[in-house]
Protein backbone atom coordinates (compact mmCIF):
# COMPACT_ATOMS: atom_id res chain seq x y z
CA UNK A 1 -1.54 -1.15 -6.24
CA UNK A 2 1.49 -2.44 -7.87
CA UNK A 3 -0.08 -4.82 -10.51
CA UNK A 4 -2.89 -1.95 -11.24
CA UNK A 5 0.23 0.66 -11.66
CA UNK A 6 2.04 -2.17 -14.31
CA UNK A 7 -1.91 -1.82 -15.82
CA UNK A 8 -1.85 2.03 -16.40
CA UNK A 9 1.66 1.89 -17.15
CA UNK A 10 1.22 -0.65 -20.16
CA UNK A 11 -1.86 0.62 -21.40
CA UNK A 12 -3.97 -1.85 -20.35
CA UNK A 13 -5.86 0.37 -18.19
CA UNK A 14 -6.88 4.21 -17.97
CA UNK A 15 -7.09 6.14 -14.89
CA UNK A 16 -10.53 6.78 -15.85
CA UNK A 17 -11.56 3.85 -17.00
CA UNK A 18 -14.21 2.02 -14.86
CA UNK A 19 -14.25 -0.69 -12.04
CA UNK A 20 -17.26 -2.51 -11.47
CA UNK A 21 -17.82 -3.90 -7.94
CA UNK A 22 -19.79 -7.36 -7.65
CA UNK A 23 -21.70 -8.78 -4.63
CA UNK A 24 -18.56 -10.43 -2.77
CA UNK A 25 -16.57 -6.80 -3.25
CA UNK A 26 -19.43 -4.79 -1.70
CA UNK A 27 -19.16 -7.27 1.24
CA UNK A 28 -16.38 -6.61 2.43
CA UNK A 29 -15.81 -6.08 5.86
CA UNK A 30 -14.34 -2.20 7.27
CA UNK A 31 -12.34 -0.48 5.84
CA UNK A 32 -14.07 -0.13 2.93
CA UNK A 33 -15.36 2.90 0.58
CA UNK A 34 -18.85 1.44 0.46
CA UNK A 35 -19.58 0.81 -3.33
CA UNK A 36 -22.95 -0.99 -3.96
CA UNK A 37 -22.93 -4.49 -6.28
CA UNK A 38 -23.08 -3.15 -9.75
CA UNK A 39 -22.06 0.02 -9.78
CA UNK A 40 -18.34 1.02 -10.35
CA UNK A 41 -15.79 3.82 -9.70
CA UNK A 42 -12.53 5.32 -11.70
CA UNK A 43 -9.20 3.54 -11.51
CA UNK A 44 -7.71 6.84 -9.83
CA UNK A 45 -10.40 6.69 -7.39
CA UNK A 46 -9.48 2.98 -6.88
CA UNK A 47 -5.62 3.80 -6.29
CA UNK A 48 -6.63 7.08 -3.99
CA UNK A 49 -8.88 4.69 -1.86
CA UNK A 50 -6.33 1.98 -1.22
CA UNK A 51 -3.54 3.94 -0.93
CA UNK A 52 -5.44 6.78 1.75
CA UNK A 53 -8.19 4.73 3.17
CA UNK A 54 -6.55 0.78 2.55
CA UNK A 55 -10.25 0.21 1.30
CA UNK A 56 -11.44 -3.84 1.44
CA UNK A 57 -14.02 -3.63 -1.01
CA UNK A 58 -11.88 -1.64 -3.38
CA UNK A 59 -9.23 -4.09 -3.09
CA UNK A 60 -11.46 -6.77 -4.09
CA UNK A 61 -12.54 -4.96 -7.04
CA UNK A 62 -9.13 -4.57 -8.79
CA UNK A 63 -8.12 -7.87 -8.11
CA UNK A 64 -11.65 -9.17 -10.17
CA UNK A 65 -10.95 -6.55 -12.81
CA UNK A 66 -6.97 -7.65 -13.10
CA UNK A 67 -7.25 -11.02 -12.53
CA UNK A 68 -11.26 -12.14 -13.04
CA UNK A 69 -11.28 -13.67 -9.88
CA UNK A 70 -9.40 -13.02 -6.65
CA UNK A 71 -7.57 -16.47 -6.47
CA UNK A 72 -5.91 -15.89 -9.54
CA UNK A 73 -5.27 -12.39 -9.15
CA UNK A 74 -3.36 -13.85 -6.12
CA UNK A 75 -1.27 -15.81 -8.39
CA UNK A 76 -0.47 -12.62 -10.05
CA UNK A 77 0.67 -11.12 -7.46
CA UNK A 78 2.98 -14.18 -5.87
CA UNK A 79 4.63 -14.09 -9.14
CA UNK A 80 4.91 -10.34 -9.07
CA UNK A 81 6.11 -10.77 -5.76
CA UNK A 82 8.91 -13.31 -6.87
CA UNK A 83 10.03 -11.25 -9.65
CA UNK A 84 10.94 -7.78 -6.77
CA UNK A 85 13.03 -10.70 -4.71
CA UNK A 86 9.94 -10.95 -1.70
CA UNK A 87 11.16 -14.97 -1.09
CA UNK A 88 9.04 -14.95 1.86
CA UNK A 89 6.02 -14.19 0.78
CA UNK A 90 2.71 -15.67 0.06
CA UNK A 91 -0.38 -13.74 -0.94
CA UNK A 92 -3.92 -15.59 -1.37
CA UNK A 93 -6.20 -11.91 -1.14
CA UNK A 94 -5.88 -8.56 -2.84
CA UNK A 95 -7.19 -6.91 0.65
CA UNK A 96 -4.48 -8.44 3.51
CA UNK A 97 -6.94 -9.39 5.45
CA UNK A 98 -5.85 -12.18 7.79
CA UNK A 99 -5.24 -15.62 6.18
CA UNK A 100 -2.85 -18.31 8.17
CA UNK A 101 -1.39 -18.83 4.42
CA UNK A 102 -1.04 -15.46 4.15
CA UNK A 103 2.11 -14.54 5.00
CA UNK A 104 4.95 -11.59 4.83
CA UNK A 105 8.35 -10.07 6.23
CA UNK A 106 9.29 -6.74 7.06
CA UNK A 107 12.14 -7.22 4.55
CA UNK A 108 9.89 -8.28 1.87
CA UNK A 109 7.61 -5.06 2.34
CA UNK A 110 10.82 -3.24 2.19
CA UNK A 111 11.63 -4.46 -1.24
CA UNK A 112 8.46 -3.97 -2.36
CA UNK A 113 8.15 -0.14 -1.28
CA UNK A 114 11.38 0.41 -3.24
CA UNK A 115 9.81 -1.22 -6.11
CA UNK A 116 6.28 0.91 -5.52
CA UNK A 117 9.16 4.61 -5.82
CA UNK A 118 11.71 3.38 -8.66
CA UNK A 119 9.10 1.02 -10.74
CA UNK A 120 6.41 3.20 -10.85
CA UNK A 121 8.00 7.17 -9.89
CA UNK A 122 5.47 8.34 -12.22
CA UNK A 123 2.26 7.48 -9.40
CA UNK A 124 4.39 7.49 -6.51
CA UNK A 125 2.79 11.25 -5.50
CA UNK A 126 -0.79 8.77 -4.37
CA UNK A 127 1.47 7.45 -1.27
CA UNK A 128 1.82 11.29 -0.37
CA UNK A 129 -1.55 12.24 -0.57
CA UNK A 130 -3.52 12.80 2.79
CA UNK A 131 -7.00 12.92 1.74
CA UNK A 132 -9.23 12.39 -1.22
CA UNK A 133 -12.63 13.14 -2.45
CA UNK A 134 -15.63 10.43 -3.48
CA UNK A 135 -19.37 10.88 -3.59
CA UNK A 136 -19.10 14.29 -2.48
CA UNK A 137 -17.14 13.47 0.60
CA UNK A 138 -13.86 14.00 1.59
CA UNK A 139 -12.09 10.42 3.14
CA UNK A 140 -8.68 11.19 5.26
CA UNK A 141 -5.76 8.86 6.20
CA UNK A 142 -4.47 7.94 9.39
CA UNK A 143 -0.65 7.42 8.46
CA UNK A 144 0.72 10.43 11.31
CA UNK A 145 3.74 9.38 10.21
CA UNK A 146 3.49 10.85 6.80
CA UNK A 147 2.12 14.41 8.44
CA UNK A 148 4.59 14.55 11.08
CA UNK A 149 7.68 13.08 10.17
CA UNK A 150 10.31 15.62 8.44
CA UNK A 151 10.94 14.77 4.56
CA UNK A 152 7.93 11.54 5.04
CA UNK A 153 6.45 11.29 1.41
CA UNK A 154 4.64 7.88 2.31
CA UNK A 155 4.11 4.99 1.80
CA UNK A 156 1.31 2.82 3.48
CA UNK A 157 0.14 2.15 7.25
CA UNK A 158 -1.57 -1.54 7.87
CA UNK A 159 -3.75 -3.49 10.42
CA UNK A 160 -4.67 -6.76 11.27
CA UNK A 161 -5.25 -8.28 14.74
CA UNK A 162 -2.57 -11.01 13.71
CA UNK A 163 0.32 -9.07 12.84
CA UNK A 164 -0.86 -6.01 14.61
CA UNK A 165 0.06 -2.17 13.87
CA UNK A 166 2.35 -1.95 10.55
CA UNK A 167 4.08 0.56 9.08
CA UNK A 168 6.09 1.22 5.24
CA UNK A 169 7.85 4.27 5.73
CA UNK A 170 9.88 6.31 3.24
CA UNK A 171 11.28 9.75 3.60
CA UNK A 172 13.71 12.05 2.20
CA UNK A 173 16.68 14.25 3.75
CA UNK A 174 19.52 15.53 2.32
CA UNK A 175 19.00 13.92 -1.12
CA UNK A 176 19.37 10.61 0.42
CA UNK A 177 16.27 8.26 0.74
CA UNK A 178 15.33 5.97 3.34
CA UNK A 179 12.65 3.09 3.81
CA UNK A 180 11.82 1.42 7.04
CA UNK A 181 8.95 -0.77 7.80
CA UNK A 182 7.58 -1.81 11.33
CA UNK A 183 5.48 -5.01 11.80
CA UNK A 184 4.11 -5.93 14.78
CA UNK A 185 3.53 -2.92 16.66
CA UNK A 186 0.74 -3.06 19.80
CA UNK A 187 -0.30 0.76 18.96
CA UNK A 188 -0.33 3.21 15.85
CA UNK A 189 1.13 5.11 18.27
CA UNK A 190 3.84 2.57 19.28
CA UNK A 191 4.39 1.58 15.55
CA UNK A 192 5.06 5.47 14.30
CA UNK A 193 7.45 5.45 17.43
CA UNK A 194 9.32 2.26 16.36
CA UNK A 195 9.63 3.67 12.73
CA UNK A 196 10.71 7.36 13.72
CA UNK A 197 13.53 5.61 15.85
CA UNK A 198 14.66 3.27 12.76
CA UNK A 199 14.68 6.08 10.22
CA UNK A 200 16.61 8.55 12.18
CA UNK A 201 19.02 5.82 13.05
CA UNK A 202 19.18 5.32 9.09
CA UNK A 203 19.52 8.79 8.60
CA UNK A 204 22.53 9.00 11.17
CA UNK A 205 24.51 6.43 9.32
CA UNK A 206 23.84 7.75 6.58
CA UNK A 207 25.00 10.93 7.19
CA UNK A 208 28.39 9.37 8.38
CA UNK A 209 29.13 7.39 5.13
CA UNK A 210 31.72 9.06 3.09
CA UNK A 211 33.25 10.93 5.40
CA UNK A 212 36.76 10.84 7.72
């Protein structure tokens, strides 16, 4: 979502222009939207899908549109990844799905959340969203913490049996902003715990700076 933000952003890329899904994107394994080979769908469709329904297939497709092929769309976003300070990271898919090479940190996904609201403010408001429309149906997310969370305006929930239930979290209370991210949780449940726990101990020290 990032590198397909920097491609609005510069011009490169309309939110209605097209993205065309080839055999190996429409095979993707669940989540997915389910886009045959061949046909395509709008780059705000594209950001709705992977930032709602974390959509496989979708994935797939931007990184072939960005980057031709999804190895060196990888290399794009390594050295994307380099540039927002994430030294301890190494991406080799556009999906997450699990790779032993694939690797991450909680602080890493922390950097890059901040990057995701300052960078690119202007298409922040897709991380708040809590459903979205394709094909005449209507696709909801599962991030609870987002609905239920007081000042929650995103950012992104994340599964795979390796690293288990994750979480990017970023909310808003008296004009001070917090992000928290959970890795590694054994529930959604569990994880949306974890985080609520984290952010309201941010949001206690916080409120305790500055004063006597």
């Amino acid at each position: 979502l990032y590198l397909l933000f920097d491609a609005v952003r510069s011009g490169r890329l309309e939110m209605s222009s097209r993205i065309k899904f080839s055999r190996k994107a429409s095979r993707q394994t669940p989540s997915k939207l389910g886009v045959r080979a061949g046909r395509s769908i709008s780059v705000r469709t594209a950001i709705q899908a992977l930032a709602i329904k974390s959509a496989n297939d979708v994935a797939v497709a931007v990184a072939e549109r960005l980057g031709r092929t999804e190895k060196r769309f990888a290399k794009k976003m390594n050295a994307k990844a380099g540039a927002l300070g994430m030294s301890r990271t190494n991406l080799v898919n556009a999906s997450g799905l699990h790779d032993p090479k694939q690797v991450s940190t909680a602080r890493d996904m922390a950097r890059l959340a901040r990057g995701l609201r300052y960078k690119h403010r202007r298409y922040y408001k897709y991380f708040k969203a809590r459903s979205f429309r394709y094909a005449k149906r209507t696709y909801r997310g599962h991030n609870r913490f987002l609905k239920n969370y007081k000042g929650a305006d995103g950012i992104k929930t994340g599964y795979v049996r390796a690293s288990g239930f994750n979480l990017a979290g970023s909310a808003v209370r008296k004009r001070r902003r917090l992000i928290g991210v959970i890795v590694g949780g054994k529930s959604g449940a569990r994880r949306d715990l974890n985080l609520v726990g984290v952010m309201d101990a941010g949001f206690r020290l916080a409120d305790g700076i500055g004063k006597p």
